[in-house]
C-alpha atoms as a PDB file:
ATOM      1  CA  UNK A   1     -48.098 -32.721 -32.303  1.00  0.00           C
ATOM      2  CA  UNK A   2     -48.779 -29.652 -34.087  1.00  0.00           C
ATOM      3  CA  UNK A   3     -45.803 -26.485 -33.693  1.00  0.00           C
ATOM      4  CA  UNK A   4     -46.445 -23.028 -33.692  1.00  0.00           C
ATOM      5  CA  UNK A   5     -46.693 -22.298 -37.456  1.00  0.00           C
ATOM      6  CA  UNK A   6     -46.323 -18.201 -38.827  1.00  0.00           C
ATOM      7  CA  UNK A   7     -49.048 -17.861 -40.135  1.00  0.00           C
ATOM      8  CA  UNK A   8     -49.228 -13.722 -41.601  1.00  0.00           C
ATOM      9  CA  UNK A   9     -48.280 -10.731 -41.082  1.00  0.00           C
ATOM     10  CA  UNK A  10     -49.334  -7.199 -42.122  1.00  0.00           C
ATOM     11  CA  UNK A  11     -47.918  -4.059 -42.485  1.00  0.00           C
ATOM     12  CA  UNK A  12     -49.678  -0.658 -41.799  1.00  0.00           C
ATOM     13  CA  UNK A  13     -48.734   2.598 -42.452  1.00  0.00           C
ATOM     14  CA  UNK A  14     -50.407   5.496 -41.934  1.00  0.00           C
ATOM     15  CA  UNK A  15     -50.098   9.715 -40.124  1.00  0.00           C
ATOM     16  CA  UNK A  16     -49.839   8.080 -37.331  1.00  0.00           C
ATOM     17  CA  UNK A  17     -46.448   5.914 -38.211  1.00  0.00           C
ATOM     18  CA  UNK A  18     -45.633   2.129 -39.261  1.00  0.00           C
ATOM     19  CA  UNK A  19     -46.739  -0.933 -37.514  1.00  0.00           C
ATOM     20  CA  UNK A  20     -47.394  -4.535 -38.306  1.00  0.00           C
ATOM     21  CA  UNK A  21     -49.437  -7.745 -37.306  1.00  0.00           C
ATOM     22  CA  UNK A  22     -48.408 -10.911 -36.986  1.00  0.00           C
ATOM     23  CA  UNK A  23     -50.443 -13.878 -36.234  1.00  0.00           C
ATOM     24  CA  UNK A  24     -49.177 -17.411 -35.613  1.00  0.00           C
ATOM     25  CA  UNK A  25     -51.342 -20.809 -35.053  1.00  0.00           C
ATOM     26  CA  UNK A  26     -50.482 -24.073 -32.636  1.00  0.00           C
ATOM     27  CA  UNK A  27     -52.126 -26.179 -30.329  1.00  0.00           C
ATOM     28  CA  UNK A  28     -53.122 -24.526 -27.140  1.00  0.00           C
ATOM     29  CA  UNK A  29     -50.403 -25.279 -25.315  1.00  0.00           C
ATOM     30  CA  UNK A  30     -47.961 -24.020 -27.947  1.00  0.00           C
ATOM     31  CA  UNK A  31     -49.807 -20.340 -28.352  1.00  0.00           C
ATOM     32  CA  UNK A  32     -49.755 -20.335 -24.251  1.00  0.00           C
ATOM     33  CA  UNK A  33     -45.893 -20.841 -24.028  1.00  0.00           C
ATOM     34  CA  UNK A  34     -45.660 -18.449 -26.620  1.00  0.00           C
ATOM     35  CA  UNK A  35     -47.830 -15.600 -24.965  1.00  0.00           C
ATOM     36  CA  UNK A  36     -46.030 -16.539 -21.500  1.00  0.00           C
ATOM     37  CA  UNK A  37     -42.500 -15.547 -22.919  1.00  0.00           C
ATOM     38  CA  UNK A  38     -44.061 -11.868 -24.173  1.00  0.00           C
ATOM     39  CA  UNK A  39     -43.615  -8.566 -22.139  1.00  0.00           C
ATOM     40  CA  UNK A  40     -45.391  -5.524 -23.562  1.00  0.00           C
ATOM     41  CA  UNK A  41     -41.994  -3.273 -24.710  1.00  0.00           C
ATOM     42  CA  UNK A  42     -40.175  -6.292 -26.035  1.00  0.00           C
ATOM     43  CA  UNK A  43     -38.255  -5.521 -29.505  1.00  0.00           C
ATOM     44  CA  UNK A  44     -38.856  -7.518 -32.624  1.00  0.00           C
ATOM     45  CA  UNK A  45     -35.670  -8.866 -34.379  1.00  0.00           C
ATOM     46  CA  UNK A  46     -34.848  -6.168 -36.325  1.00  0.00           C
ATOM     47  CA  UNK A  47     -34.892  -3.881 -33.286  1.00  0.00           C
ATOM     48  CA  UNK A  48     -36.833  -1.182 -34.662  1.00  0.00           C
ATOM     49  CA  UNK A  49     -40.346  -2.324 -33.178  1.00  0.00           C
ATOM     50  CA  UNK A  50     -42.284  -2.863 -29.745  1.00  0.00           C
ATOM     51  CA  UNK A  51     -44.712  -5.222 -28.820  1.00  0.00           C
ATOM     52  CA  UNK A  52     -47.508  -2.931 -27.493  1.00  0.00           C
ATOM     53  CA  UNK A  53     -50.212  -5.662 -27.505  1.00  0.00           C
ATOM     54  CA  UNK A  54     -51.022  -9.352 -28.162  1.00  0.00           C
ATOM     55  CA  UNK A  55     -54.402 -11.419 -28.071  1.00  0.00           C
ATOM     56  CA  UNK A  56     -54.561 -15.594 -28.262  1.00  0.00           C
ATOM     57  CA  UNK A  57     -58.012 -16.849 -29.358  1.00  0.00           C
ATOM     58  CA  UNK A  58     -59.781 -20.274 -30.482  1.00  0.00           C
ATOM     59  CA  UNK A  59     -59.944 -20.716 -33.928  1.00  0.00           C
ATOM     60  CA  UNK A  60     -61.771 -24.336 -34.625  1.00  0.00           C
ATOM     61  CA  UNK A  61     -60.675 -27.562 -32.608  1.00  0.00           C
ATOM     62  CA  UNK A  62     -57.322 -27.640 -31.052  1.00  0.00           C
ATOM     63  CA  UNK A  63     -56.545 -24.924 -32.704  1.00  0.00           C
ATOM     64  CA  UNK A  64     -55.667 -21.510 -31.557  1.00  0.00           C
ATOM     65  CA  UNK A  65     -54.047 -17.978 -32.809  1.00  0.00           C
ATOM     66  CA  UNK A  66     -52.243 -15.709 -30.931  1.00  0.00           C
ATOM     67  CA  UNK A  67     -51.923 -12.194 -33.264  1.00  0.00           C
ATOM     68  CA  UNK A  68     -48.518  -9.991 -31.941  1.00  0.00           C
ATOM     69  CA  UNK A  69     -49.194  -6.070 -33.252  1.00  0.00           C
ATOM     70  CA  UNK A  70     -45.826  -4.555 -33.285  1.00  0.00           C
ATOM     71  CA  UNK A  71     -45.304  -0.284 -33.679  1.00  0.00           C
ATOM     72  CA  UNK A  72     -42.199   1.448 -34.640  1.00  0.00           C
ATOM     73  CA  UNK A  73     -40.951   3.403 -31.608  1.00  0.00           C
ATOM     74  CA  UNK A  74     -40.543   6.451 -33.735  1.00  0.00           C
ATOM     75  CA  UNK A  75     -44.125   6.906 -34.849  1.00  0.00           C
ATOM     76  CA  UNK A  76     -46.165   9.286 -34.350  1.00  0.00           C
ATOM     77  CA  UNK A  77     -43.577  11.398 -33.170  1.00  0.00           C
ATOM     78  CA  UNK A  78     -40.352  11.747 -30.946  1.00  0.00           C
ATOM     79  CA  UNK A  79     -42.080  10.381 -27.713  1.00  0.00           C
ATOM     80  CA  UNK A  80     -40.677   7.072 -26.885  1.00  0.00           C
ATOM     81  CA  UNK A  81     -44.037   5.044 -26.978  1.00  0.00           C
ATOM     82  CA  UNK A  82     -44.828   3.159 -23.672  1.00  0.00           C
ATOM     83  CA  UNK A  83     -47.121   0.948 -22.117  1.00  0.00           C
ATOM     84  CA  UNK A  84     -47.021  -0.779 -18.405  1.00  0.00           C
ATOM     85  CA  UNK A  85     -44.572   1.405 -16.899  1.00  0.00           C
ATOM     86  CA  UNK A  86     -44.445   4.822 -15.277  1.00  0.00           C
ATOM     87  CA  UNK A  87     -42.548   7.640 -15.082  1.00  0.00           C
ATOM     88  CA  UNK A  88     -40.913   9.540 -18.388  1.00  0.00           C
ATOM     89  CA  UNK A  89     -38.937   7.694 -20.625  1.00  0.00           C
ATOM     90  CA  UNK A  90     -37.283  10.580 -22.531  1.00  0.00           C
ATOM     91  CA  UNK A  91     -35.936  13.828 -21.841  1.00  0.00           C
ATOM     92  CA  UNK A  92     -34.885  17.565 -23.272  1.00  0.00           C
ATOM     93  CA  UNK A  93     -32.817  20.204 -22.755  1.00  0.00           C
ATOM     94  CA  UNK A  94     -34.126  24.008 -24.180  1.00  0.00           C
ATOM     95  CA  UNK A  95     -31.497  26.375 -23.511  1.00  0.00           C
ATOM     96  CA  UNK A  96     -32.409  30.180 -23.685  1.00  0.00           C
ATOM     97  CA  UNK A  97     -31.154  34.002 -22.735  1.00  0.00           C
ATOM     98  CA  UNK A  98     -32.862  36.195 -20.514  1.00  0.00           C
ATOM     99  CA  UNK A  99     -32.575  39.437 -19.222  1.00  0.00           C
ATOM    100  CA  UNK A 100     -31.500  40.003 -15.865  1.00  0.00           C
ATOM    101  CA  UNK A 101     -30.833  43.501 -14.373  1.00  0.00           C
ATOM    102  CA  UNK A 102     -27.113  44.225 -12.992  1.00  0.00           C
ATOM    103  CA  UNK A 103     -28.394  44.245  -9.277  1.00  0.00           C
ATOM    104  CA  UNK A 104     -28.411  40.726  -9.341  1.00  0.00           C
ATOM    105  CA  UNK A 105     -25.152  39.629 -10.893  1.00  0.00           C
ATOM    106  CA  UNK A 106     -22.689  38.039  -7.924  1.00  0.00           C
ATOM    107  CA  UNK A 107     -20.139  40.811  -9.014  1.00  0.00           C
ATOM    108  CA  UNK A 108     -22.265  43.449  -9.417  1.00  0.00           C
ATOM    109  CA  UNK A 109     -20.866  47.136  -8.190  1.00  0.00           C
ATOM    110  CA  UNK A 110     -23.200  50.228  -7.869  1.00  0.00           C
ATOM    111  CA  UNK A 111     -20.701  52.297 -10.259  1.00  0.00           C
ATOM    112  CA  UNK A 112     -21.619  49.739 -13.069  1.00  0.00           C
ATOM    113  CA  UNK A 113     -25.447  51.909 -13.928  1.00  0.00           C
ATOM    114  CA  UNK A 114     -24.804  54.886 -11.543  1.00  0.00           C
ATOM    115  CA  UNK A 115     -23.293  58.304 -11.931  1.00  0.00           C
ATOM    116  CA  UNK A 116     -21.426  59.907  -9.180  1.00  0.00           C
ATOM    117  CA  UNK A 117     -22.166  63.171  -8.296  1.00  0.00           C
ATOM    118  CA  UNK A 118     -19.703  64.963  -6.429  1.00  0.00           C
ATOM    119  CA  UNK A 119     -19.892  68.836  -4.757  1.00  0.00           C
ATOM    120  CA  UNK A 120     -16.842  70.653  -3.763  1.00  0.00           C
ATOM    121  CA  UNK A 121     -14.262  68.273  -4.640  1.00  0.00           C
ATOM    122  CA  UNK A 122     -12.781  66.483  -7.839  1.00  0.00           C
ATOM    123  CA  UNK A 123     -11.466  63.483  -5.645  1.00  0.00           C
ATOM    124  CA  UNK A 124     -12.829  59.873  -6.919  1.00  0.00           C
ATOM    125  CA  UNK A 125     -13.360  57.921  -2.995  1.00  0.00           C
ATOM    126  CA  UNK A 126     -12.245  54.705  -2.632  1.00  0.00           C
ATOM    127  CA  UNK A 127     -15.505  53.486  -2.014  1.00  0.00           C
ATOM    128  CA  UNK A 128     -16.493  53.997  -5.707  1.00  0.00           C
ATOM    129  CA  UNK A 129     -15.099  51.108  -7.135  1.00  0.00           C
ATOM    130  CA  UNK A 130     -16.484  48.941  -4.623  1.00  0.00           C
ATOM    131  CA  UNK A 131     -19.702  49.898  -3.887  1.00  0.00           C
ATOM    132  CA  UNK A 132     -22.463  47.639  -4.020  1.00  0.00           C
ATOM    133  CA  UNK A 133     -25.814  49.609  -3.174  1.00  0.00           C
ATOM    134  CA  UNK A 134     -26.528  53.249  -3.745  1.00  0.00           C
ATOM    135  CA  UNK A 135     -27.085  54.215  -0.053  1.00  0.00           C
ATOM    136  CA  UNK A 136     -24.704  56.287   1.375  1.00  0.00           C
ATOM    137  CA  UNK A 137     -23.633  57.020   4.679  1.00  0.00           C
ATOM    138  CA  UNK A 138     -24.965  61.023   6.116  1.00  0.00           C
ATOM    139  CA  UNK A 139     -21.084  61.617   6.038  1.00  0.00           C
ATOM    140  CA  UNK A 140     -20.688  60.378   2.458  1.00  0.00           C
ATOM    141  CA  UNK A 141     -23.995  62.250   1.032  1.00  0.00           C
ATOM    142  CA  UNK A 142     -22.341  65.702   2.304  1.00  0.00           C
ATOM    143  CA  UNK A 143     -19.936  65.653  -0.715  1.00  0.00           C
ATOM    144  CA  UNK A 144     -21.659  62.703  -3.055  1.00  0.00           C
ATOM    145  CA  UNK A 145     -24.548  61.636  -4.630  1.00  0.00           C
ATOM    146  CA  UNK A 146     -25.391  58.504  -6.600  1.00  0.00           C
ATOM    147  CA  UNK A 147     -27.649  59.582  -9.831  1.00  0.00           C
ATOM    148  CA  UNK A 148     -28.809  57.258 -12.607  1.00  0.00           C
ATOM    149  CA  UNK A 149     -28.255  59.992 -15.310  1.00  0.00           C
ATOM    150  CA  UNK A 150     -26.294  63.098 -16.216  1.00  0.00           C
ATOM    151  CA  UNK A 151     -29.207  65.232 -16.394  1.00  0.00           C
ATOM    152  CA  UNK A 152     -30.161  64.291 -12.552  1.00  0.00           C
ATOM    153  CA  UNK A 153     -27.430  65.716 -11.274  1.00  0.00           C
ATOM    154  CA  UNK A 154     -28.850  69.556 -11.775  1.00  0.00           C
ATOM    155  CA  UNK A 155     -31.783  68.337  -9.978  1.00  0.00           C
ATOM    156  CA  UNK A 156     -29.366  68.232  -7.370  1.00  0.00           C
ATOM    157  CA  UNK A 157     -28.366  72.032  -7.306  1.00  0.00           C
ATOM    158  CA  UNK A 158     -25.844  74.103  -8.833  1.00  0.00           C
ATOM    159  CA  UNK A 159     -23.326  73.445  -6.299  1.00  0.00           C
ATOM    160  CA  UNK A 160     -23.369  69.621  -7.724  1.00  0.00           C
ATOM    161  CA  UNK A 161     -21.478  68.493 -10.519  1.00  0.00           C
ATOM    162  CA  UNK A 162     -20.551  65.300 -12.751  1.00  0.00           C
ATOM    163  CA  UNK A 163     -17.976  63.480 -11.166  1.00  0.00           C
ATOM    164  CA  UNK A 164     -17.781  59.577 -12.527  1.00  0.00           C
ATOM    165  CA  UNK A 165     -20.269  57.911 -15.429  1.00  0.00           C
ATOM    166  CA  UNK A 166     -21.106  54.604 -15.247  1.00  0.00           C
ATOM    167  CA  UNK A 167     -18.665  52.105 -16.321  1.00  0.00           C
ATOM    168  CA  UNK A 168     -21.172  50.064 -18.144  1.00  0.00           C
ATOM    169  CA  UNK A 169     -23.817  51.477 -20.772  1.00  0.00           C
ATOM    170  CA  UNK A 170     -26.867  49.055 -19.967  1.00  0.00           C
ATOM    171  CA  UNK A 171     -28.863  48.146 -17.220  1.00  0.00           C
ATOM    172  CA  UNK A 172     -29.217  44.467 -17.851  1.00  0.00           C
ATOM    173  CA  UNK A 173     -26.954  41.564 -18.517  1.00  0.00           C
ATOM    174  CA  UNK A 174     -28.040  38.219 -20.418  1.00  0.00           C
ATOM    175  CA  UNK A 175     -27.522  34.908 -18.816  1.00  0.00           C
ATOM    176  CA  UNK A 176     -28.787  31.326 -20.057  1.00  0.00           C
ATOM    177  CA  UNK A 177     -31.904  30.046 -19.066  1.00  0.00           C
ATOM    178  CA  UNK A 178     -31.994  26.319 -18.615  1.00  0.00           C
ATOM    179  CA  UNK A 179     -35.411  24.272 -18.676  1.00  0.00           C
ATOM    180  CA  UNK A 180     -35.793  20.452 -18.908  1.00  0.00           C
ATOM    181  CA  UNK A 181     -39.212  18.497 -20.165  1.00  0.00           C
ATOM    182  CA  UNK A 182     -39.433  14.699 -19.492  1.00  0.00           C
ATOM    183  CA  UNK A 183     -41.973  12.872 -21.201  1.00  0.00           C
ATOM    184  CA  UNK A 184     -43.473   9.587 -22.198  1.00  0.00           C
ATOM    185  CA  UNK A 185     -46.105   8.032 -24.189  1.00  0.00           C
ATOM    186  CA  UNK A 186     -48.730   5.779 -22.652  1.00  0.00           C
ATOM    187  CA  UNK A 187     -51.405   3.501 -23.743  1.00  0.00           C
ATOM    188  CA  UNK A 188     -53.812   4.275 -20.443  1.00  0.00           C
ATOM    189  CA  UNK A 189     -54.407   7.180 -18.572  1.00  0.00           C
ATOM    190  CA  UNK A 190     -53.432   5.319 -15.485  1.00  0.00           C
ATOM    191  CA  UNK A 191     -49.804   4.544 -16.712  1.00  0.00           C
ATOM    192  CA  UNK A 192     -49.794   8.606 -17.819  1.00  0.00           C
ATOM    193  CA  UNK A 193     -50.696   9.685 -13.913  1.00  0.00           C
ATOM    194  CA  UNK A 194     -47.179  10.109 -12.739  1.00  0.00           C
ATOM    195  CA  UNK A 195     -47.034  13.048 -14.580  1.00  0.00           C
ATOM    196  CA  UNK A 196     -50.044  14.620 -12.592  1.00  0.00           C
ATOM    197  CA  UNK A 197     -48.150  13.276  -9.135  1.00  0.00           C
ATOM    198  CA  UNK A 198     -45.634  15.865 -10.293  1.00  0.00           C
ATOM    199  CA  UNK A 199     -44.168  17.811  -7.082  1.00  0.00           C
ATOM    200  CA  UNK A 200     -45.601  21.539  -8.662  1.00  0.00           C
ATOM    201  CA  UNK A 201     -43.754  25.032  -7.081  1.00  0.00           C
ATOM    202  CA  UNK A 202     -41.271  22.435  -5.249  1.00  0.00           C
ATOM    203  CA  UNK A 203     -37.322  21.930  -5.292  1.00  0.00           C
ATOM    204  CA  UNK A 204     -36.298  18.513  -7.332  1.00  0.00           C
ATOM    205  CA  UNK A 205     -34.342  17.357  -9.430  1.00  0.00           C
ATOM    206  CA  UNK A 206     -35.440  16.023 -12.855  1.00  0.00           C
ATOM    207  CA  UNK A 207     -35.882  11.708 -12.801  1.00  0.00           C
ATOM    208  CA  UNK A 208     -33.627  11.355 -15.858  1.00  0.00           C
ATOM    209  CA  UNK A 209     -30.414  13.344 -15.272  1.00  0.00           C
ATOM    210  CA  UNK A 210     -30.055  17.274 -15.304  1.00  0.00           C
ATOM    211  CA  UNK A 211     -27.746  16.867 -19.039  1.00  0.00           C
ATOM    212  CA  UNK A 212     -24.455  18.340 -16.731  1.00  0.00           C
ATOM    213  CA  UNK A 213     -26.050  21.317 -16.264  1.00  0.00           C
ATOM    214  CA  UNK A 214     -24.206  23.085 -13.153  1.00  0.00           C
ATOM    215  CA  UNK A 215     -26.810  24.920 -11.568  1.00  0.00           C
ATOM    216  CA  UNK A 216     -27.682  24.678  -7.545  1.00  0.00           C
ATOM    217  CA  UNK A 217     -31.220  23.254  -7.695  1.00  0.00           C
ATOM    218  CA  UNK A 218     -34.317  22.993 -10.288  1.00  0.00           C
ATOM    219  CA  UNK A 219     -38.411  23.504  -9.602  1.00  0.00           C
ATOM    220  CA  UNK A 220     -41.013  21.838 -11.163  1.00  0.00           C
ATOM    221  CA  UNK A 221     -43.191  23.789 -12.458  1.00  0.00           C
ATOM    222  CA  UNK A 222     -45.621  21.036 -12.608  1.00  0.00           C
ATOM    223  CA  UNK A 223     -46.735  18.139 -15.082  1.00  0.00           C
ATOM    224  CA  UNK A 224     -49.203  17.689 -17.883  1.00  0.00           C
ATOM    225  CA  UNK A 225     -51.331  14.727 -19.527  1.00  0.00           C
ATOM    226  CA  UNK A 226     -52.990  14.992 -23.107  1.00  0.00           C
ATOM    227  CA  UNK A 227     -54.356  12.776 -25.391  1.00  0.00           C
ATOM    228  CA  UNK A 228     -53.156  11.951 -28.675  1.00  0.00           C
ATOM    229  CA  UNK A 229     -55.174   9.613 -30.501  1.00  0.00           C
ATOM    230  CA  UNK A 230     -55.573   6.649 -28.700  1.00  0.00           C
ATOM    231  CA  UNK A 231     -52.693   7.029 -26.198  1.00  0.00           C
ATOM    232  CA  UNK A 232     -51.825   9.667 -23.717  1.00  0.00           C
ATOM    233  CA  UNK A 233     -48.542  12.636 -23.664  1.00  0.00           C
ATOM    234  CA  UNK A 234     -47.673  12.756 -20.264  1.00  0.00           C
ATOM    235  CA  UNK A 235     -44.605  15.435 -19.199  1.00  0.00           C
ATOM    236  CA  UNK A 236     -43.183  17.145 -16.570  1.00  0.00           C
ATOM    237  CA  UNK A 237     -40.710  20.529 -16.698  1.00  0.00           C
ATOM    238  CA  UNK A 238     -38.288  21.791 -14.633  1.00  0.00           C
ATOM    239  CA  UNK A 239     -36.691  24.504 -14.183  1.00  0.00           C
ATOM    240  CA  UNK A 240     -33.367  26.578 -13.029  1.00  0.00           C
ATOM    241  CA  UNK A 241     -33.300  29.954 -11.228  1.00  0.00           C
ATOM    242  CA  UNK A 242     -32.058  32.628 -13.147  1.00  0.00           C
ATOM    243  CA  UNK A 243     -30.712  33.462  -9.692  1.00  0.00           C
ATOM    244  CA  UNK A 244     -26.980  31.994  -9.593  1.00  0.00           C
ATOM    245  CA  UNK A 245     -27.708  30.907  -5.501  1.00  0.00           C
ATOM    246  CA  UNK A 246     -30.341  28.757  -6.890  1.00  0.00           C
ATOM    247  CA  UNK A 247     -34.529  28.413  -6.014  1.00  0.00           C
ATOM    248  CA  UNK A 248     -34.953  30.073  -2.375  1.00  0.00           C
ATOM    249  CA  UNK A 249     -35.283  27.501   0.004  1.00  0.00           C
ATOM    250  CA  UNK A 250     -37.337  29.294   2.409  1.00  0.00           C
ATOM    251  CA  UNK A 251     -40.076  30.199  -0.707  1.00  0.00           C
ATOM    252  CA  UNK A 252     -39.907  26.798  -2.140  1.00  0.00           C
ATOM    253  CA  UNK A 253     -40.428  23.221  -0.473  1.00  0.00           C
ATOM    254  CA  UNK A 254     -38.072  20.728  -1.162  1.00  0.00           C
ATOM    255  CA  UNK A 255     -39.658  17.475  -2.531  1.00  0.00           C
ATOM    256  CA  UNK A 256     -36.464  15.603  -1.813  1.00  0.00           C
ATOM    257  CA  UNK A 257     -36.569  16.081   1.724  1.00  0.00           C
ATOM    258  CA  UNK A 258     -40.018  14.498   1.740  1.00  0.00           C
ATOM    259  CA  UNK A 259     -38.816  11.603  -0.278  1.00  0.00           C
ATOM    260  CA  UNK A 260     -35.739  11.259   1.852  1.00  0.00           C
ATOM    261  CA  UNK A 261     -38.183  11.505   5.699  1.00  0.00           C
ATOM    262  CA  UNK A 262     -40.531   8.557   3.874  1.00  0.00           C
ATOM    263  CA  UNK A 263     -37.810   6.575   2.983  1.00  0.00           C
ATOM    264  CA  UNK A 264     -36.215   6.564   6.196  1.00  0.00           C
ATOM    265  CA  UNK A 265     -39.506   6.031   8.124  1.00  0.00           C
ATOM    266  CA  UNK A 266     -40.223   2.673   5.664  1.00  0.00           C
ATOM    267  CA  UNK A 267     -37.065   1.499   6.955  1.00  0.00           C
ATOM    268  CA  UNK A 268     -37.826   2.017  10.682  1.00  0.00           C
END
């Protein structure tokens, strides 16, 4: 009885990365318990390559082939190649500044970016260091004004005069901006489709892990599916509000809670 004999192999490299081909030879039955034991994904023995495909074929006789084409997972790019499965495989974290104005800082206090304007007195009120919105009372407006600059306090009248500047010289603060892309590389468009099932302009969190990141809640802001070459990009990105109470719950659906009602009507 003939056993599965190596019988080549052959390495290509090219823009696109390294992979190799490696063919052995048996009886039928040997090339068949071979091909039952392989899962598209399995490593090679060095570790460094998939299987992404296989084909068995008659060669003369009793004799058949089955050919094993094996990629580096690195080729091509940084996208984990996949095949057979769904959903992202890999993930990122992009971590930015933006500009937020003072009014929406959890701390914030009107005296931060507004003059006081005072008329008739010198007196500072209490209620200047812990203001919070420029609206005064009829009682409070008698005597003081809230101005954004020195100059608008003529507009006032001459009576008027510069009480208190601002205690802080900008109108904006920065905080970080946090954004996570999951993605995956697939050999059909069909394996690349979760990635259009994304939950677009609705709370959830991201499949792979949020990287610690304490924020309240993230929004997709939906998915995407490309080709490149002969495979398929698919990706997904979420991200946090720059607003510290999180995405609005009454603007934005939660995709969770839909999850969470299916799953509990599967079990009834």
């Amino acid at each position: 009885m003939l056993k599965l004999k190596h019988k080549s192999a052959v390495m290509t490299s090219n823009s696109g990365g390294t992979s190799y081909r490696e063919i052995y030879y048996g009886t039928r039955e040997e090339v068949e318990e071979r091909s039952g034991r392989l899962a598209i994904g399995d490593r090679d023995k060095s570790g460094e390559y998939e299987l992404v495909s296989w084909r068995t074929r008659q060669i003369g006789g009793p004799i058949y082939e089955i050919e094993l084409m094996w990629e580096n997972m690195n080729s091509g790019s940084n996208l984990r190649f996949l095949v057979g499965r769904h959903g992202p495989r890999e993930h990122s974290l992009d971590v930015t500044v933006m500009s937020v104005p003072l009014e929406r800082h959890a701390d914030y206090r009107t005296n931060w970016n507004y003059c006081l304007a005072a008329k008739g007195t010198d007196v500072t009120p209490a209620w200047w260091a812990t203001a919070t919105d420029p609206v005064l009372t009829a009682s409070q407006r008698a005597s003081y004004r809230w101005v954004k600059t020195p100059n608008a306090v003529s507009a006032l009248g001459e009576s008027w005069h510069l009480l208190k500047m601002p205690t802080m010289n900008c109108e904006s603060w920065l905080m970080p901006s946090y954004t996570i892309t999951e993605f995956s590389r697939h050999c059909t468009l069909r394996d690349a489709s979760w990635a259009a099932a994304a939950c677009a302009g609705k709370i959830c969190s991201p499949v792979l892990g949020d990287f610690g990141v304490d924020v309240v809640n993230w929004l997709s802001l939906g998915g995407q599916i490309c080709p490149d070459g002969r495979r398929y990009v698919a990706k997904v990105v979420y991200k946090a509000s720059p607003d510290p109470a999180g995405w609005d719950t009454t603007l934005y659906e939660s995709a969770e809670n839909e999850e969470t009602e299916e799953q509990e009507e599967e079990e009834e």
